[in-house]
C-alpha atoms as a PDB file:
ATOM      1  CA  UNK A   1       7.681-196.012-202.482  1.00  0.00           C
ATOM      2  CA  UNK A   2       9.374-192.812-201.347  1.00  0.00           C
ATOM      3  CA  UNK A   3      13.068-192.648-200.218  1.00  0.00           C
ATOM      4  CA  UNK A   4      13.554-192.565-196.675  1.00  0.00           C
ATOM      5  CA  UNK A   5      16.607-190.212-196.541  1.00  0.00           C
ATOM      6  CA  UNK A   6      18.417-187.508-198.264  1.00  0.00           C
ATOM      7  CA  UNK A   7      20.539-188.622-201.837  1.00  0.00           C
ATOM      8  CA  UNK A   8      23.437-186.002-201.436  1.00  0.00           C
ATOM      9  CA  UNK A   9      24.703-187.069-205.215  1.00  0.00           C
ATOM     10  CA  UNK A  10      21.204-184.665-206.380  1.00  0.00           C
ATOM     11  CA  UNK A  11      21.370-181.958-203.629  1.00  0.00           C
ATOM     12  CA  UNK A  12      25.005-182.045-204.863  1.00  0.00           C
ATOM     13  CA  UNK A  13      23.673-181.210-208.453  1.00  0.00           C
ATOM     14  CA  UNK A  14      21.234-178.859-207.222  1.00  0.00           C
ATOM     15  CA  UNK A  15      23.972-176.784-206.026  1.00  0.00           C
ATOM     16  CA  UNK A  16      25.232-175.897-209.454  1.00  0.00           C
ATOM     17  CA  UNK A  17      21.805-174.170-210.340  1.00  0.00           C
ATOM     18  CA  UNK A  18      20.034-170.657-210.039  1.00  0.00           C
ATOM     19  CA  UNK A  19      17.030-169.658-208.421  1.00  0.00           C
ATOM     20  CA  UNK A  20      16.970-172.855-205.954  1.00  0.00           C
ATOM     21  CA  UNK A  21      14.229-172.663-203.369  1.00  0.00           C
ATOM     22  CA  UNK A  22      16.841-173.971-200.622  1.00  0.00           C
ATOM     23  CA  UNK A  23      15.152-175.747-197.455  1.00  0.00           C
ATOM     24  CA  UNK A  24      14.868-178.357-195.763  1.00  0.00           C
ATOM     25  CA  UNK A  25      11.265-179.395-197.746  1.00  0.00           C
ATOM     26  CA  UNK A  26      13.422-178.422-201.111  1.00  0.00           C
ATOM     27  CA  UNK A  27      15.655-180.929-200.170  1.00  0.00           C
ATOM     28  CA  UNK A  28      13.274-184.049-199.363  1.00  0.00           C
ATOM     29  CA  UNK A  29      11.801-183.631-203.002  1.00  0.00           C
ATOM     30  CA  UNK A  30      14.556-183.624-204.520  1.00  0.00           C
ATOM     31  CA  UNK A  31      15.520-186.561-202.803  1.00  0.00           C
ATOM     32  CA  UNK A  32      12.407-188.425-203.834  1.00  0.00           C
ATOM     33  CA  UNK A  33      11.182-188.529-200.145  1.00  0.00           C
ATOM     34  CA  UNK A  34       7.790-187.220-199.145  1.00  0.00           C
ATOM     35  CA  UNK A  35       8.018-183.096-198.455  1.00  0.00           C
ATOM     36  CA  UNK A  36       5.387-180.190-197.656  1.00  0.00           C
ATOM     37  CA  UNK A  37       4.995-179.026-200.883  1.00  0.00           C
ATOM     38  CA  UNK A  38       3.063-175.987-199.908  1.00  0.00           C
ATOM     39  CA  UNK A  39       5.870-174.214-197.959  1.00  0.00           C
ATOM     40  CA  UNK A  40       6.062-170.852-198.650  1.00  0.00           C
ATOM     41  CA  UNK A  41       9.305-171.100-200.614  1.00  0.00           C
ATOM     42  CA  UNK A  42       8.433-173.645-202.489  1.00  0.00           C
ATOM     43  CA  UNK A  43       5.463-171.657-203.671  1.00  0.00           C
ATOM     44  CA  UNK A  44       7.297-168.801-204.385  1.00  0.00           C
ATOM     45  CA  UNK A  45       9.349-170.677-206.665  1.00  0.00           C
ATOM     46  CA  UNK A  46       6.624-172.498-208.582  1.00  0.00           C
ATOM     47  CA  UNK A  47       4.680-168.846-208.930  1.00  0.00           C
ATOM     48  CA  UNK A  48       8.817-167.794-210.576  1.00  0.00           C
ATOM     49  CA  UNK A  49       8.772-170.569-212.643  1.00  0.00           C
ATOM     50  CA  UNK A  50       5.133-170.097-214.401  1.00  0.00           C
ATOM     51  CA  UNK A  51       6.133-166.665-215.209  1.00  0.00           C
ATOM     52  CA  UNK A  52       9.440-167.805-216.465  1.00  0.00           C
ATOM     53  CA  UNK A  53       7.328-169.917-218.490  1.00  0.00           C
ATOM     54  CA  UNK A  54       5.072-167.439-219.563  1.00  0.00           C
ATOM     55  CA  UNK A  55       8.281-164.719-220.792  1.00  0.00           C
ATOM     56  CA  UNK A  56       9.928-167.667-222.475  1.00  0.00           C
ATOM     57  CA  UNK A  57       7.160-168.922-224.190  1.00  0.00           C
ATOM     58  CA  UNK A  58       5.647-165.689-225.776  1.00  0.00           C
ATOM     59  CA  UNK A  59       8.756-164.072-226.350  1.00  0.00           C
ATOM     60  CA  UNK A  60       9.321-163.272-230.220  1.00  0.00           C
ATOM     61  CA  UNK A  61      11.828-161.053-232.043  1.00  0.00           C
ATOM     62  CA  UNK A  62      10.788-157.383-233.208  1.00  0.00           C
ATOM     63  CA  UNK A  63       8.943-156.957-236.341  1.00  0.00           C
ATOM     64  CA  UNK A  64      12.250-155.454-237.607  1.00  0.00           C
ATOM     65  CA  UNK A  65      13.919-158.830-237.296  1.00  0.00           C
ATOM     66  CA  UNK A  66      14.728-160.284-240.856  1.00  0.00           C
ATOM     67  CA  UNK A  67      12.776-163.101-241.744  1.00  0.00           C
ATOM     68  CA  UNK A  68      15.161-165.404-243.129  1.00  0.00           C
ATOM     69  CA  UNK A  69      16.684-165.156-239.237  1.00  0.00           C
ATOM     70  CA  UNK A  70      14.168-164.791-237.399  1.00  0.00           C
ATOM     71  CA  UNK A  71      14.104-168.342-235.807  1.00  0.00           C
ATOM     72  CA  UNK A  72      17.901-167.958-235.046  1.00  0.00           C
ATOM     73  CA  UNK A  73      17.178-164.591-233.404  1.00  0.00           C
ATOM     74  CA  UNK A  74      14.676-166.828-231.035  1.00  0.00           C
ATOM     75  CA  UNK A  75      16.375-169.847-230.544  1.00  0.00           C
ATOM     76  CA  UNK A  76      19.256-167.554-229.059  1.00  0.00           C
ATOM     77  CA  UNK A  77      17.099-165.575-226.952  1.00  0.00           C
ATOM     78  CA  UNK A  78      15.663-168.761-225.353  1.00  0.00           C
ATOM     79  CA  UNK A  79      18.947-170.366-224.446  1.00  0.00           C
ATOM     80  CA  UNK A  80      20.032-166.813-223.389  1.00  0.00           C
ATOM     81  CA  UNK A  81      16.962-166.961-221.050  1.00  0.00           C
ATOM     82  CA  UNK A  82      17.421-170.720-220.101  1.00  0.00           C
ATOM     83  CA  UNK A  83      20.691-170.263-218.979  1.00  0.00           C
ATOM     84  CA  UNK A  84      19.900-166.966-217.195  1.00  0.00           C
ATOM     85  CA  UNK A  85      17.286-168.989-215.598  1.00  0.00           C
ATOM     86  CA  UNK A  86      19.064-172.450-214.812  1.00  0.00           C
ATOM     87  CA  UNK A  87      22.460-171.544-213.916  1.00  0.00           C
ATOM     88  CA  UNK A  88      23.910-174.277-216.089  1.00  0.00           C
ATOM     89  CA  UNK A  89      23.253-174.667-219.820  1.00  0.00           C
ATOM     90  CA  UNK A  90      26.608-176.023-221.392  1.00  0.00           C
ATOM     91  CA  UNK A  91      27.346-174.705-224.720  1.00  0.00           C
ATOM     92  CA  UNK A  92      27.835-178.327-226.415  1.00  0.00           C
ATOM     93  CA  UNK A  93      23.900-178.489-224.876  1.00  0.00           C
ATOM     94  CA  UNK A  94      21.313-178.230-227.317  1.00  0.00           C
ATOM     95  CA  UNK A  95      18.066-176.701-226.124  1.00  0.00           C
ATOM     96  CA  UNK A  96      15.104-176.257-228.230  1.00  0.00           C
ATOM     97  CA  UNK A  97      12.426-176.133-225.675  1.00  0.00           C
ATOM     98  CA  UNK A  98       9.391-175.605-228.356  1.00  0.00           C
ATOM     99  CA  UNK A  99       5.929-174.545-226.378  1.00  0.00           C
ATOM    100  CA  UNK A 100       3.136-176.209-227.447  1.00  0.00           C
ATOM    101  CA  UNK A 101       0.625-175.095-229.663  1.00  0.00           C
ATOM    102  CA  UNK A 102      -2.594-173.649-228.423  1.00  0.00           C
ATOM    103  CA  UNK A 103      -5.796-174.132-230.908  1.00  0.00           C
ATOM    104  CA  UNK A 104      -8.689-172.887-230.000  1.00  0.00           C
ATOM    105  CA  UNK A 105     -11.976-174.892-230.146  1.00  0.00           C
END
């Protein structure tokens, strides 16, 4: 069953990240309550986030990158990315956000 009012404790949270579609519909999902999902800002910020999605998931390091750090060279790009993206990636948090693989049929 949805919530029937705000929960302050998560719009409190919200507040601490980037890119937040702010509205009164933004604030109802969050909440858990039932919200107009097609507003236009909170289609604006879905359209953001798939092609956030899309950078950080095909990014790779130059060809010039050395092999043997290669994977370091990416795993810092993508939590340079998440937190450039998020607003709040603590440096005791690990993130190793891995896309999945895609094989074709």
């Amino acid at each position: 069953m949805a919530a029937q009012e705000k929960n302050m404790q998560e719009i409190e949270k919200a507040k601490k990240l980037n890119h937040v579609p702010w509205g009164e519909e933004y604030e109802k999902m969050i909440s858990g309550m039932l919200y107009g999902s097609w507003t236009r800002d909170l289609t604006a910020a879905r359209f953001k986030a798939r092609a956030f999605a899309h950078k950080y998931n095909t990014w790779f390091p130059p060809p010039s990158t050395d092999p043997a750090t290669g994977f370091d060279v990416l795993a810092a790009e993508r939590v340079k990315m998440l937190k450039e993206i998020l607003g709040h990636v603590g440096d005791d948090e690990i993130c190793k956000l891995e896309p999945l693989p895609f094989i074709p049929m």
